[in-house]
N, C-alpha and C. Protein backbone atom coordinates (compact mmCIF):
# COMPACT_ATOMS: atom_id res chain seq x y z
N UNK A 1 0.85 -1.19 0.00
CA UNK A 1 0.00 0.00 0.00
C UNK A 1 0.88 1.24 0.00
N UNK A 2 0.26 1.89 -0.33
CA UNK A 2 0.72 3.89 -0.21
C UNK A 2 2.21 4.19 0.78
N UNK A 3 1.66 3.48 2.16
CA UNK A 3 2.07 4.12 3.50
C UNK A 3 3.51 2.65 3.98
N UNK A 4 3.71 1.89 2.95
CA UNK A 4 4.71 0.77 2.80
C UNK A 4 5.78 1.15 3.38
N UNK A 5 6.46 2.30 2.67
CA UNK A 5 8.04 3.18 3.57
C UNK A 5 7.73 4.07 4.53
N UNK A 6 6.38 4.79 4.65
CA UNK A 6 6.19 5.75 5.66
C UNK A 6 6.59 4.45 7.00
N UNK A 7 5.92 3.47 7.04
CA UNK A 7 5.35 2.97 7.96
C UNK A 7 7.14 2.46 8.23
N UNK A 8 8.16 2.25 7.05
CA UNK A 8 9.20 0.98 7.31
C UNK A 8 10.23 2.46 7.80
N UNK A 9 9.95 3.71 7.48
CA UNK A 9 10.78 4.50 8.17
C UNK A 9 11.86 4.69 7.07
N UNK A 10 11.76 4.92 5.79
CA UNK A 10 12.36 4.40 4.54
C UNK A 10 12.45 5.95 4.09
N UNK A 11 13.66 6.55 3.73
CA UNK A 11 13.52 7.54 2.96
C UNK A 11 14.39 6.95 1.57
N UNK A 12 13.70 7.53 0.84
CA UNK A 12 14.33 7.24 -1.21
C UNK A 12 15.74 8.63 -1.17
N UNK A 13 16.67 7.87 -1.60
CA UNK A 13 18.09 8.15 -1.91
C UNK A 13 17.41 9.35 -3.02
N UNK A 14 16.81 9.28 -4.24
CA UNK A 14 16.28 10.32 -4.89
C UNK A 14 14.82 10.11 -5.04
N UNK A 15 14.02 11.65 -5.93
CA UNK A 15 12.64 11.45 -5.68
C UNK A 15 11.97 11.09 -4.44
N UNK A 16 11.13 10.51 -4.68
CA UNK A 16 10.23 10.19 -3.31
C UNK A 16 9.64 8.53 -3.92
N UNK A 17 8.93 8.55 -2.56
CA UNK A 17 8.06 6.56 -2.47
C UNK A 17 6.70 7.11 -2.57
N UNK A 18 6.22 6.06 -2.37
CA UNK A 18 4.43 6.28 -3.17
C UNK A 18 3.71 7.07 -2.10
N UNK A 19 3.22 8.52 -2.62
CA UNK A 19 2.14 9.07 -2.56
C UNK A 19 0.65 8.74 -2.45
N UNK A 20 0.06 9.18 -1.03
CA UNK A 20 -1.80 9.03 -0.78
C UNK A 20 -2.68 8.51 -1.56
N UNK A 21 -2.97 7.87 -2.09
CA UNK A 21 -3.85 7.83 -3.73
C UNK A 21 -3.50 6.74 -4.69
N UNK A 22 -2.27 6.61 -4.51
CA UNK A 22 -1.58 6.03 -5.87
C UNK A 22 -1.60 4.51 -5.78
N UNK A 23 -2.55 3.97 -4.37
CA UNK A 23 -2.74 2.33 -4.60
C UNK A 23 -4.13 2.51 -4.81
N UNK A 24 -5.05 3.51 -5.33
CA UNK A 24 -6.16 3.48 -5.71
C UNK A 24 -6.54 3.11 -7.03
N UNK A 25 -7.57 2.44 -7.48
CA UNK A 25 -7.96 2.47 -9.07
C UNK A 25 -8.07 3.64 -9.15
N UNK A 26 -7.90 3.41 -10.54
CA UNK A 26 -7.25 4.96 -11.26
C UNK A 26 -6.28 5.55 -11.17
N UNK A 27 -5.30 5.11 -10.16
CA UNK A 27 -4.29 5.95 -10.19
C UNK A 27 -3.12 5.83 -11.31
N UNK A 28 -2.51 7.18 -11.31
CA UNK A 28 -1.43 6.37 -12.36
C UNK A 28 -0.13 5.93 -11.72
N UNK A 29 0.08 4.47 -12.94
CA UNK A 29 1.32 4.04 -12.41
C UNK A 29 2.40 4.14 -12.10
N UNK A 30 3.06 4.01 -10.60
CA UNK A 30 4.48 4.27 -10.23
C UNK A 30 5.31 3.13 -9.87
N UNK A 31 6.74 3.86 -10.05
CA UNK A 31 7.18 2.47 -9.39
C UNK A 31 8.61 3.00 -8.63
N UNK A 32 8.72 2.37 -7.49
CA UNK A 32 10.02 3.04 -6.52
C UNK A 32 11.32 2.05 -7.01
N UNK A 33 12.41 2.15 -7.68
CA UNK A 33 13.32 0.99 -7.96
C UNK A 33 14.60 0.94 -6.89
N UNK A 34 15.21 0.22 -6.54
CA UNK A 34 16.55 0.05 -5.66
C UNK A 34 17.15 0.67 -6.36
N UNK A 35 18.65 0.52 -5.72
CA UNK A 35 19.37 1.12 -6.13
C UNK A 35 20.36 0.50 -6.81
N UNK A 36 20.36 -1.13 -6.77
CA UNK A 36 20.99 -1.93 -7.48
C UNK A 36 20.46 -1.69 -8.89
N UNK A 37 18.86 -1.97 -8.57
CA UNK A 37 18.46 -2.32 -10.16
C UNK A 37 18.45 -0.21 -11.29
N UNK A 38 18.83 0.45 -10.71
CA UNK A 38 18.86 1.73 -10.77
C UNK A 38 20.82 1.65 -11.54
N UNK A 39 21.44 0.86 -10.86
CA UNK A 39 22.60 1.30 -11.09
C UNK A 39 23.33 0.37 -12.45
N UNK A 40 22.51 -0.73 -12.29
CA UNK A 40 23.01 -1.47 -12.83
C UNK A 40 22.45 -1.65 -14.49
N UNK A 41 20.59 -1.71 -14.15
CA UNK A 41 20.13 -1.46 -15.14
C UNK A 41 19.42 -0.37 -16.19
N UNK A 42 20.06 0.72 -15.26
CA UNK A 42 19.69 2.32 -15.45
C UNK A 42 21.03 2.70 -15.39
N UNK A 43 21.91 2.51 -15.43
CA UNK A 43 23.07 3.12 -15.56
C UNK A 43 23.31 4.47 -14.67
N UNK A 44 22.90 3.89 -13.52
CA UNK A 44 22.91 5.00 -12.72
C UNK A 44 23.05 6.81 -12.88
N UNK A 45 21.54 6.56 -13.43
CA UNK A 45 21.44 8.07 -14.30
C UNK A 45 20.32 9.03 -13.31
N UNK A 46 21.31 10.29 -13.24
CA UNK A 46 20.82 10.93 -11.96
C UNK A 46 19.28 11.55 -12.44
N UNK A 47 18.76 11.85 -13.71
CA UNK A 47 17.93 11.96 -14.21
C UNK A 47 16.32 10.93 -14.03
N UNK A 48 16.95 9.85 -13.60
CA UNK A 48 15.81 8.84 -13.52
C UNK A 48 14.61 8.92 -13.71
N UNK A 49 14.45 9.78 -11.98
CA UNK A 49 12.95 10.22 -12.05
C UNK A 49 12.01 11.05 -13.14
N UNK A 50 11.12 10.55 -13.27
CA UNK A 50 9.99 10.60 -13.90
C UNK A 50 10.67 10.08 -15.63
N UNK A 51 11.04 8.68 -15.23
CA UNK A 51 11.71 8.16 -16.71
C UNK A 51 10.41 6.86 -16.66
N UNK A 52 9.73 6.53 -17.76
CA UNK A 52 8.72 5.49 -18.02
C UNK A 52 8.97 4.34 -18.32
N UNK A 53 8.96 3.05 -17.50
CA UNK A 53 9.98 1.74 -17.27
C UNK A 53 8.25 0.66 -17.73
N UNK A 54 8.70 -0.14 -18.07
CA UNK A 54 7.71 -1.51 -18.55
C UNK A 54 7.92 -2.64 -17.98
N UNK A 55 6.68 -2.68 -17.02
CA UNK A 55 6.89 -4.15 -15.63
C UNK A 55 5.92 -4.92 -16.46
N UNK A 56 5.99 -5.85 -16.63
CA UNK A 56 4.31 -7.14 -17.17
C UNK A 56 3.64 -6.38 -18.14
N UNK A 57 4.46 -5.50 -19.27
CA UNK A 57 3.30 -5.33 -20.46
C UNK A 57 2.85 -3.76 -19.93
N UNK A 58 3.13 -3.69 -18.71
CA UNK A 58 2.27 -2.10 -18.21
C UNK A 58 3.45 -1.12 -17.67
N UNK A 59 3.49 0.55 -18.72
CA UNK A 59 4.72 1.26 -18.06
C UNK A 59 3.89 1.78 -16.95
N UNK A 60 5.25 2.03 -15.88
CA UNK A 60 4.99 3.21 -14.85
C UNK A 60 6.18 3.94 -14.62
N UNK A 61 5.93 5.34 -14.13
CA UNK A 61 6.53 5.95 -14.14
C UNK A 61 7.16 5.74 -12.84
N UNK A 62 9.12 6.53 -12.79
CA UNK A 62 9.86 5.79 -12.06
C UNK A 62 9.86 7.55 -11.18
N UNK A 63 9.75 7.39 -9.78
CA UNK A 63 9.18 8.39 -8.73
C UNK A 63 10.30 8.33 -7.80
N UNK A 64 11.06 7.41 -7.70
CA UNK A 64 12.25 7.53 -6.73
C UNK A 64 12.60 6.13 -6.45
N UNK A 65 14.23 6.47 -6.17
CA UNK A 65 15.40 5.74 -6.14
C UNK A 65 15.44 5.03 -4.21
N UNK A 66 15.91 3.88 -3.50
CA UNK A 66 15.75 3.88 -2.30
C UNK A 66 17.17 4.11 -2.55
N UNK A 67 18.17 3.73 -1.35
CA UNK A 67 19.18 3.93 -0.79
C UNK A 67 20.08 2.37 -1.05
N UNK A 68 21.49 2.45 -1.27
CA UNK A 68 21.73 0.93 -0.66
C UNK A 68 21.65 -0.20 -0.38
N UNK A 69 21.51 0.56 1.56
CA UNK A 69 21.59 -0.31 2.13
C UNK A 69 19.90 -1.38 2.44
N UNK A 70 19.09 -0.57 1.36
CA UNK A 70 17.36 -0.86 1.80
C UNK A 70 17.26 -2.23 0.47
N UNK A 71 16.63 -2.45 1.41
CA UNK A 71 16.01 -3.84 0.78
C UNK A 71 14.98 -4.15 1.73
N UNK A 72 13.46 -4.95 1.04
CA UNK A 72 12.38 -5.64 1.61
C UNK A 72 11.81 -5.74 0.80
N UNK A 73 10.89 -7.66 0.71
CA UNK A 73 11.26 -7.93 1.98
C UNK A 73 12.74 -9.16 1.39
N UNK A 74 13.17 -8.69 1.09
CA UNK A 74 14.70 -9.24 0.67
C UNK A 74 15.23 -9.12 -0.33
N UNK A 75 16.67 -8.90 -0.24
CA UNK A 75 17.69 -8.38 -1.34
C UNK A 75 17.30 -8.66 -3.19
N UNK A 76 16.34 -9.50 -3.16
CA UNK A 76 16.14 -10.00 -4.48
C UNK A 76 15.35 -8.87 -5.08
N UNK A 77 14.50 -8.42 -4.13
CA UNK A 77 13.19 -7.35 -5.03
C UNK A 77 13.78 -6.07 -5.14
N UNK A 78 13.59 -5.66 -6.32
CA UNK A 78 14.00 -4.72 -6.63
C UNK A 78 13.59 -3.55 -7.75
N UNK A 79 12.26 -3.59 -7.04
CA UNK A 79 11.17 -2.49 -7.46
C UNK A 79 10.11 -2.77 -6.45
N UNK A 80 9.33 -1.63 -6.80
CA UNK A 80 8.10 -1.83 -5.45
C UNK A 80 6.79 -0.51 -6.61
N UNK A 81 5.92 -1.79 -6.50
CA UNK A 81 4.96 -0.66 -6.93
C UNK A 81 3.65 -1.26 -6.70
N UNK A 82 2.56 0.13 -5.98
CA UNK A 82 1.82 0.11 -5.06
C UNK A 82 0.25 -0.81 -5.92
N UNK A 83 0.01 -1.62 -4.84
CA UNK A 83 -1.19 -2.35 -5.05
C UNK A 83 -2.37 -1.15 -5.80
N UNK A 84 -3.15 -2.11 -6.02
CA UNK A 84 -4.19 -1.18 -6.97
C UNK A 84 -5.60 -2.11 -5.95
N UNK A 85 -5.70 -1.43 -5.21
CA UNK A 85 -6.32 -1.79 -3.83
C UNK A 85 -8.57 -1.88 -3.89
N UNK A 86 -8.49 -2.55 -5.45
CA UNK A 86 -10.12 -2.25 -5.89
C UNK A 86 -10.96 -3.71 -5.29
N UNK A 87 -11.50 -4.04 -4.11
CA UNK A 87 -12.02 -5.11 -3.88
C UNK A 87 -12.46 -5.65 -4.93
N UNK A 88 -12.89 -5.27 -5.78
CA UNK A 88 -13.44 -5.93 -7.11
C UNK A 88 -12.58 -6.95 -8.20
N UNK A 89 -11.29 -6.32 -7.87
CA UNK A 89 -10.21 -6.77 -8.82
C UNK A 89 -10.19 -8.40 -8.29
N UNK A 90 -9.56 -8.97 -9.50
CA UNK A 90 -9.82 -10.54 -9.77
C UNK A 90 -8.53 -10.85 -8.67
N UNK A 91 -7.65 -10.34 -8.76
CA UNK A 91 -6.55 -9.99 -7.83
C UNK A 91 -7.02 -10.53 -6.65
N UNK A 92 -7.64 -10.52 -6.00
CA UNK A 92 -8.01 -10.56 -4.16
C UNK A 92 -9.02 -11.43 -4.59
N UNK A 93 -9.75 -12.61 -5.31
CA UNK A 93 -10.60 -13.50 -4.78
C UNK A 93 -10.22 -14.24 -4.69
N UNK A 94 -10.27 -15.15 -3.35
CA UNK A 94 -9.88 -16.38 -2.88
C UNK A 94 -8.64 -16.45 -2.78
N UNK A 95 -7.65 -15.59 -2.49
CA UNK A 95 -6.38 -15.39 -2.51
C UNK A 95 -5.86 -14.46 -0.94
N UNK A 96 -4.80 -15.13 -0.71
CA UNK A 96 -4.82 -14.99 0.66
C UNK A 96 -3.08 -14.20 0.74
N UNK A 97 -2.61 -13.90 -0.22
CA UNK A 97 -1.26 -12.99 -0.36
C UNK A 97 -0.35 -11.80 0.56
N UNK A 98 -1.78 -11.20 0.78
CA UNK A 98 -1.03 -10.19 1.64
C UNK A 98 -0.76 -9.84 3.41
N UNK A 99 0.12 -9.64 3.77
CA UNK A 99 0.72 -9.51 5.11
C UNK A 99 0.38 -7.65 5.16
N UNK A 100 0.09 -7.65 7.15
CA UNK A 100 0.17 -6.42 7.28
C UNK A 100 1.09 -6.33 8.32
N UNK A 101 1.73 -4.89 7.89
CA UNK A 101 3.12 -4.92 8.70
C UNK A 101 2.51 -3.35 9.25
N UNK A 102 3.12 -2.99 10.53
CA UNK A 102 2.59 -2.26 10.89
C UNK A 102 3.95 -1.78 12.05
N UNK A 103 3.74 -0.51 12.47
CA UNK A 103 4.67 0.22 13.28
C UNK A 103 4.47 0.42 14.70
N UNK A 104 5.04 -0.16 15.58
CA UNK A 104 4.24 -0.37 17.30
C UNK A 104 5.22 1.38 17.90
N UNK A 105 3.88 1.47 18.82
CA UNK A 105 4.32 3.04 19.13
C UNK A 105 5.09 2.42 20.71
N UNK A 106 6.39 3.35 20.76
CA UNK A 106 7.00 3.27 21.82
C UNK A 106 6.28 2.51 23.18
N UNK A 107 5.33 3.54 23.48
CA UNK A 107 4.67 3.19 24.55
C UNK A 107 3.70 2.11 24.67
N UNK A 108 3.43 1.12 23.64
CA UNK A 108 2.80 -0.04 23.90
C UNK A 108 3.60 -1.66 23.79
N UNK A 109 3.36 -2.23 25.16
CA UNK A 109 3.96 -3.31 25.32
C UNK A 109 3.59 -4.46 24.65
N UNK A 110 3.85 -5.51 24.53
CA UNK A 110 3.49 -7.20 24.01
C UNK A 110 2.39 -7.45 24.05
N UNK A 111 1.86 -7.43 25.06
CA UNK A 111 0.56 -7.79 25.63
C UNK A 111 -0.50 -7.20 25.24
N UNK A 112 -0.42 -5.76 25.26
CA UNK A 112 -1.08 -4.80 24.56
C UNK A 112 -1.41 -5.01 23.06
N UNK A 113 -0.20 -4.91 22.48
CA UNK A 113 0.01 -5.18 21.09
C UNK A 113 -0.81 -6.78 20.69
N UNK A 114 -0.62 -7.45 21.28
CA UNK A 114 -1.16 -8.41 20.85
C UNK A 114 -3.04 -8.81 20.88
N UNK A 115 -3.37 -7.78 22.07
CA UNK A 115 -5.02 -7.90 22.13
C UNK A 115 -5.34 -7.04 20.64
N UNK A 116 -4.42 -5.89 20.79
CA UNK A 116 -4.69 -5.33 19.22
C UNK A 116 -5.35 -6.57 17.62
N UNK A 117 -4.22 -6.98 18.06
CA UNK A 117 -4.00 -8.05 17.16
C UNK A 117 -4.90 -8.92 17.21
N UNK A 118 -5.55 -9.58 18.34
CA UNK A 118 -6.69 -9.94 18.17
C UNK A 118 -7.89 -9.45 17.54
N UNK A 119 -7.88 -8.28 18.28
CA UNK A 119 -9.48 -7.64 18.03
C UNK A 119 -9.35 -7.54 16.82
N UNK A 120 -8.32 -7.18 16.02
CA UNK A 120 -8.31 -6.87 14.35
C UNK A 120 -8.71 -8.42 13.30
N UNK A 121 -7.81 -8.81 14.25
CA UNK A 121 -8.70 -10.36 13.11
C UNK A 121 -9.97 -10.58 13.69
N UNK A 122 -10.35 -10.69 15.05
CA UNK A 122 -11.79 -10.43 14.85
C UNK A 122 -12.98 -9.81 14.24
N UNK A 123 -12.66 -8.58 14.13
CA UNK A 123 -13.29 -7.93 13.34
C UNK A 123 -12.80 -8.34 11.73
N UNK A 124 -12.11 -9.14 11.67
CA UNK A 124 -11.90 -9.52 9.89
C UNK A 124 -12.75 -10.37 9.49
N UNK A 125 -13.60 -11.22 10.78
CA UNK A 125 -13.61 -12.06 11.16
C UNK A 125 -15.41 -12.32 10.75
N UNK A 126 -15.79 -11.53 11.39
CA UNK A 126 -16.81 -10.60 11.49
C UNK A 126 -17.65 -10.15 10.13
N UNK A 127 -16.32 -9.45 9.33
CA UNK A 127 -16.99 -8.21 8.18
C UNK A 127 -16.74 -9.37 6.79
N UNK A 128 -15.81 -10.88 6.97
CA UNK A 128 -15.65 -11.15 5.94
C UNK A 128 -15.54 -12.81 5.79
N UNK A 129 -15.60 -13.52 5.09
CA UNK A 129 -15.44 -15.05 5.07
C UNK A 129 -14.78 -15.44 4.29
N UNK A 130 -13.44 -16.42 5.04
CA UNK A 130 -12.26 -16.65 4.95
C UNK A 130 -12.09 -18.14 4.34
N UNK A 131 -11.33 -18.65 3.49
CA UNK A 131 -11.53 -20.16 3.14
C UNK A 131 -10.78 -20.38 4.36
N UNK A 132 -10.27 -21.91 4.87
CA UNK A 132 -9.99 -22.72 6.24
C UNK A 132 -8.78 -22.92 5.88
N UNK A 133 -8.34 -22.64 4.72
CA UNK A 133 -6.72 -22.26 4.19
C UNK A 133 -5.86 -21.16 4.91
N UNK A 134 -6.39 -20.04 4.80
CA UNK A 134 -5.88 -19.10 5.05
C UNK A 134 -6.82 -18.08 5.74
N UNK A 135 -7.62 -18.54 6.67
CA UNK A 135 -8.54 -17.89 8.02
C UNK A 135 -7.64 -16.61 8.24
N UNK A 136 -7.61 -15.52 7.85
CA UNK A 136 -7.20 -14.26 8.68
C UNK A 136 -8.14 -14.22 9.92
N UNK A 137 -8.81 -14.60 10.27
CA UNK A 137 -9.57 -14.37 11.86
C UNK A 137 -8.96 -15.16 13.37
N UNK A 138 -8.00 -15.86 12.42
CA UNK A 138 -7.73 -17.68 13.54
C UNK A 138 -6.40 -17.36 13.07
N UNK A 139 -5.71 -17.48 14.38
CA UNK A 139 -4.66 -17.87 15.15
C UNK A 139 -3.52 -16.66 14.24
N UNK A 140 -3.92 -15.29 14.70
CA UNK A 140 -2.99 -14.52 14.46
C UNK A 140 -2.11 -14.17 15.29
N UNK A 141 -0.38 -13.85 14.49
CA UNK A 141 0.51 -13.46 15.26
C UNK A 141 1.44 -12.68 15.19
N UNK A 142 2.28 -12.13 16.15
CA UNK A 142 2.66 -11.39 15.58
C UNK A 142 4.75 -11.65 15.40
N UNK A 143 4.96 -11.07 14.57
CA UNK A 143 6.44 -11.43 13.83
C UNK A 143 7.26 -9.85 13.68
N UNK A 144 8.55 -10.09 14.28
CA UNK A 144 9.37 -8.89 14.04
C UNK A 144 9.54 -8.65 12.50
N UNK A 145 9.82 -7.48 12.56
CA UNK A 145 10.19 -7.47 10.56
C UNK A 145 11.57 -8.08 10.40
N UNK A 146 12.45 -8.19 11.59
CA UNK A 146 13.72 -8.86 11.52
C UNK A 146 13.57 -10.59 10.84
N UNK A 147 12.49 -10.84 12.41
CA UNK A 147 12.45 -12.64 11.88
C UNK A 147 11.83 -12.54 10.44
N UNK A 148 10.85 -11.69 10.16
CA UNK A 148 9.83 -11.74 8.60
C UNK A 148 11.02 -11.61 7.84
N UNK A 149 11.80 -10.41 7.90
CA UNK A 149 12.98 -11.17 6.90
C UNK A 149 13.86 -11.37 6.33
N UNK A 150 14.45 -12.46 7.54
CA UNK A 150 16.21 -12.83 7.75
C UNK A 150 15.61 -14.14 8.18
N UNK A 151 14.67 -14.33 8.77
CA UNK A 151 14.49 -15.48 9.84
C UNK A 151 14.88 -15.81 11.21
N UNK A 152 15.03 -16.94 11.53
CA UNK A 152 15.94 -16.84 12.54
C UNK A 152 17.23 -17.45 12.79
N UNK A 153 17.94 -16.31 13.01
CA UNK A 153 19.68 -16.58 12.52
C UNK A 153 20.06 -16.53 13.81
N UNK A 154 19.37 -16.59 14.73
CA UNK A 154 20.22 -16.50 16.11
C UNK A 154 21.15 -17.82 16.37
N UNK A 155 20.62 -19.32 15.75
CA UNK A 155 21.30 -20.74 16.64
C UNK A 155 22.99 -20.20 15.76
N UNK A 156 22.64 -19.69 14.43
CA UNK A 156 23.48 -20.18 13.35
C UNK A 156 24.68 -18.64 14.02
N UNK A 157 24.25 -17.58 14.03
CA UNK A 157 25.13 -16.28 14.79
C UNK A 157 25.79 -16.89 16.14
N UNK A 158 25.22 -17.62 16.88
CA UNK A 158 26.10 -18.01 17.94
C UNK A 158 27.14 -19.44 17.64
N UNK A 159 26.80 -19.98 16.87
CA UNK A 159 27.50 -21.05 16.64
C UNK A 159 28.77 -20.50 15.37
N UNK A 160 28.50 -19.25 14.75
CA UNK A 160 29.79 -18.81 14.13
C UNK A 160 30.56 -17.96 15.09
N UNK A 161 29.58 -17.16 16.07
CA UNK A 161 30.75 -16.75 17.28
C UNK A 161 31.35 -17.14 17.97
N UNK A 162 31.02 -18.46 18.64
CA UNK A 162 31.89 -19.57 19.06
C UNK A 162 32.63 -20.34 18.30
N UNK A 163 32.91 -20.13 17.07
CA UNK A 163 33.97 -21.08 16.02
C UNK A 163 34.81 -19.52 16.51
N UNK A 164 34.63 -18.05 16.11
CA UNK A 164 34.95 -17.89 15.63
C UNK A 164 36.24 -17.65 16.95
N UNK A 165 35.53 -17.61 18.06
CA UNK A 165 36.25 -17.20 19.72
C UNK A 165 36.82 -18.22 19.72
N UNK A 166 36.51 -19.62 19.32
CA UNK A 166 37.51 -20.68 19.39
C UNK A 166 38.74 -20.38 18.51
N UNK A 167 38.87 -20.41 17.95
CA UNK A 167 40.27 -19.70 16.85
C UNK A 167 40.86 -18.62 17.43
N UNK A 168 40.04 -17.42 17.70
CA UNK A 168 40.55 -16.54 18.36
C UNK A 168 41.79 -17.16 19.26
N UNK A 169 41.04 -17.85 20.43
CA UNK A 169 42.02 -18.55 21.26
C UNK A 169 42.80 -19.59 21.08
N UNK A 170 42.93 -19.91 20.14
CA UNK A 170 43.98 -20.80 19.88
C UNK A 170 45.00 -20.01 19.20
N UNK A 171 44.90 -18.88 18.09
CA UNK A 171 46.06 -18.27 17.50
C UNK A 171 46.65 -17.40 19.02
N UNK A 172 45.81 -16.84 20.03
CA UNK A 172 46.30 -16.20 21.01
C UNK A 172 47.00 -17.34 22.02
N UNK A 173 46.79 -18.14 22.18
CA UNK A 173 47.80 -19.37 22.84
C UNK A 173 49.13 -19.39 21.45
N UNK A 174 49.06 -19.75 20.65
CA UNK A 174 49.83 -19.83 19.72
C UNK A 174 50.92 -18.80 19.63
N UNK A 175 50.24 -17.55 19.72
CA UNK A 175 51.25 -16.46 20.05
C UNK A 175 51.99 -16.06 21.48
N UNK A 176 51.39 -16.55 22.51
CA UNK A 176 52.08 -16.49 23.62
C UNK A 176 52.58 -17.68 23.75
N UNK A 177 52.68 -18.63 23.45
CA UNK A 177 53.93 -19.34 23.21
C UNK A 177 55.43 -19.43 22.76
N UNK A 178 55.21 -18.63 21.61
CA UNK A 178 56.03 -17.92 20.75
C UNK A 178 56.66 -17.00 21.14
N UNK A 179 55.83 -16.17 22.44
CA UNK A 179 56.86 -14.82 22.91
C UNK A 179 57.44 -15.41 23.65
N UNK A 180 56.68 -16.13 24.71
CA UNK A 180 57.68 -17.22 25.87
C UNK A 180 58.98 -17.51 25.39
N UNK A 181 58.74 -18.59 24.35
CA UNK A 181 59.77 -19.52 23.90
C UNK A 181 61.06 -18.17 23.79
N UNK A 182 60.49 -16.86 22.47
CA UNK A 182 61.68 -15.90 22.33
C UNK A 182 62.35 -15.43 23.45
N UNK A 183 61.44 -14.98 24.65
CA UNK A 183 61.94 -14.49 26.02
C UNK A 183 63.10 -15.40 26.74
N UNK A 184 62.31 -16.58 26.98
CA UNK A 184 63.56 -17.39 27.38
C UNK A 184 64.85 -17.62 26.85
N UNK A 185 64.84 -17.63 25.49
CA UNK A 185 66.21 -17.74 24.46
C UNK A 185 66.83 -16.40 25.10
N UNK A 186 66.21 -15.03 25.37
CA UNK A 186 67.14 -14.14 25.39
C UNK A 186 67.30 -13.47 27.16
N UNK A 187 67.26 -14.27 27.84
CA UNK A 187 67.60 -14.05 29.38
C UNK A 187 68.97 -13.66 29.22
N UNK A 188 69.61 -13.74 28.77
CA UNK A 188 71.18 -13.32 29.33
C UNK A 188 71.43 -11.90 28.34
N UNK A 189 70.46 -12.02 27.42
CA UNK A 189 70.13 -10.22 26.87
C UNK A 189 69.72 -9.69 27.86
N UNK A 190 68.59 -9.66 28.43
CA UNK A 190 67.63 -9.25 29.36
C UNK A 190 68.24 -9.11 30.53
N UNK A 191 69.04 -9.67 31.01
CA UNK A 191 69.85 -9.36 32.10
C UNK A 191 71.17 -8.52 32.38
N UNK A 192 71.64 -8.37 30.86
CA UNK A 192 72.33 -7.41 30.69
C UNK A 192 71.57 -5.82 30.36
N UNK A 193 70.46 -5.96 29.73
CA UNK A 193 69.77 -4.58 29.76
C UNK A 193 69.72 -4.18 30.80
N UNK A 194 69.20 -5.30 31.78
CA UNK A 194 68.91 -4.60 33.20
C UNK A 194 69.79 -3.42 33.79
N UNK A 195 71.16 -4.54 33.73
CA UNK A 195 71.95 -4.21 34.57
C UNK A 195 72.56 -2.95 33.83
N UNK A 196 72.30 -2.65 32.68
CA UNK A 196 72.92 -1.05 31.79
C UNK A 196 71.50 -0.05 32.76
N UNK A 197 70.81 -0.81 33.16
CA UNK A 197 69.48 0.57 33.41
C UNK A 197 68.26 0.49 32.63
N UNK A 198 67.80 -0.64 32.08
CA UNK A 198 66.76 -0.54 31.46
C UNK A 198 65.48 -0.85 32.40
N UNK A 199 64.74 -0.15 32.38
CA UNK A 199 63.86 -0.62 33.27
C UNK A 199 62.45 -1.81 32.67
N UNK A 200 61.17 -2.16 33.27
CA UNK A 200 60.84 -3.05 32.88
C UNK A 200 60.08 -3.07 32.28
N UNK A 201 59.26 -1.41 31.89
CA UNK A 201 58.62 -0.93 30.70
C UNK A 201 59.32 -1.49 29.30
N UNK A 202 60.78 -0.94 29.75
CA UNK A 202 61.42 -0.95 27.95
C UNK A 202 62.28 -2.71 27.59
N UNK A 203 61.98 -3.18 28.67
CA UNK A 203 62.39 -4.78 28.36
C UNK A 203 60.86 -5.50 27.59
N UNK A 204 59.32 -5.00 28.55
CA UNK A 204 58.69 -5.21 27.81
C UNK A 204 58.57 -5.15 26.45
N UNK A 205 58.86 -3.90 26.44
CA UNK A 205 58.50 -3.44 24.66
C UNK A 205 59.70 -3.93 24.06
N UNK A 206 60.78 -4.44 24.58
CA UNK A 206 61.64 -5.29 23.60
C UNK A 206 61.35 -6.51 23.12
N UNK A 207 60.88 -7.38 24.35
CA UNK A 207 59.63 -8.42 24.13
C UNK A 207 58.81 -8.65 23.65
């Protein structure tokens, strides 16, 4: 819908993202592109905006560039252009496609958030009839936009931080071995520095 980057906190590198209106029938077509597919297959031309691009047979006009580092809901997509939001359209019967992602205000906790979440599929619940496939009224939940989408990388992030602290400590044993072993070879250096006046700052740092 319209409010897709308002809501993800998304500002476009150039131009702007979709405008009030523009997931309405009738509106005319836009489309927001990355910045990969901008650079790579636009030749990263600062001109872009308002240049007329052909998705499925239908142009729309190109309204702004994102940034980078933006991607959703993963690195592969790389255009975004706004639903055409007509209950009538053949689009939405019996089709169960779309996710709502939504922005939790500071001050409301889990618990809170989640009766939300109820009452809203209730009332979906209520105003509309769902095949037993894909019930929006039954058993809604709710998902970070992290887990929605990366997943969950937490077993696999700790099990490369512990390879990676294991190595760590073995090249750091490895190397204090190595100073040992040199230190000891040079005791009768070290004991002659002393005895010129070196103190045990600058024997360190000879070490």
């Amino acid at each position: 819908s319209a409010e897709l980057f308002e809501v993800l906190g998304a500002r476009p590198l150039l131009g702007r993202t979709f405008a009030p209106g523009e997931d309405r029938p009738g509106a005319e077509p836009v489309v927001v592109v990355s910045y990969g597919l901008w650079q790579q297959e636009l030749g990263g031309d600062p001109q872009v905006v308002g240049r007329r691009l052909e998705f499925d047979g239908t142009e729309a006009t190109v309204v702004g560039v994102m940034p980078r580092a933006f991607y959703f809901p993963a690195p592969e997509y790389r255009a975004w252009r706004p639903l055409d939001l007509d209950p009538s359209s053949p689009s939405y019967a019996n089709n169960g496609f779309l996710a709502l992602i939504g922005r939790v205000r500071a001050d409301v906790g889990p618990g809170e958030l989640s009766a939300d979440v109820q009452s809203m599929a209730s009332a979906l619940g209520a105003r509309f009839a769902y095949p037993q496939a894909w019930d929006k009224s039954r058993g809604a939940k709710l998902t970070s936009l992290r887990d929605y989408t990366v997943g969950d990388v937490r077993p696999a992030v700790l099990l490369l931080f512990g390879a990676v602290t294991l190595v760590l400590l073995v090249a750091c044993a490895n190397v204090a071995a190595l100073v040992l072993a040199r230190t000891s070879d040079r005791q009768s250096e070290m004991a002659l520095r002393a005895a010129l006046g070196a103190g045990r700052g600058r024997l360190m740092r000879q070490a």
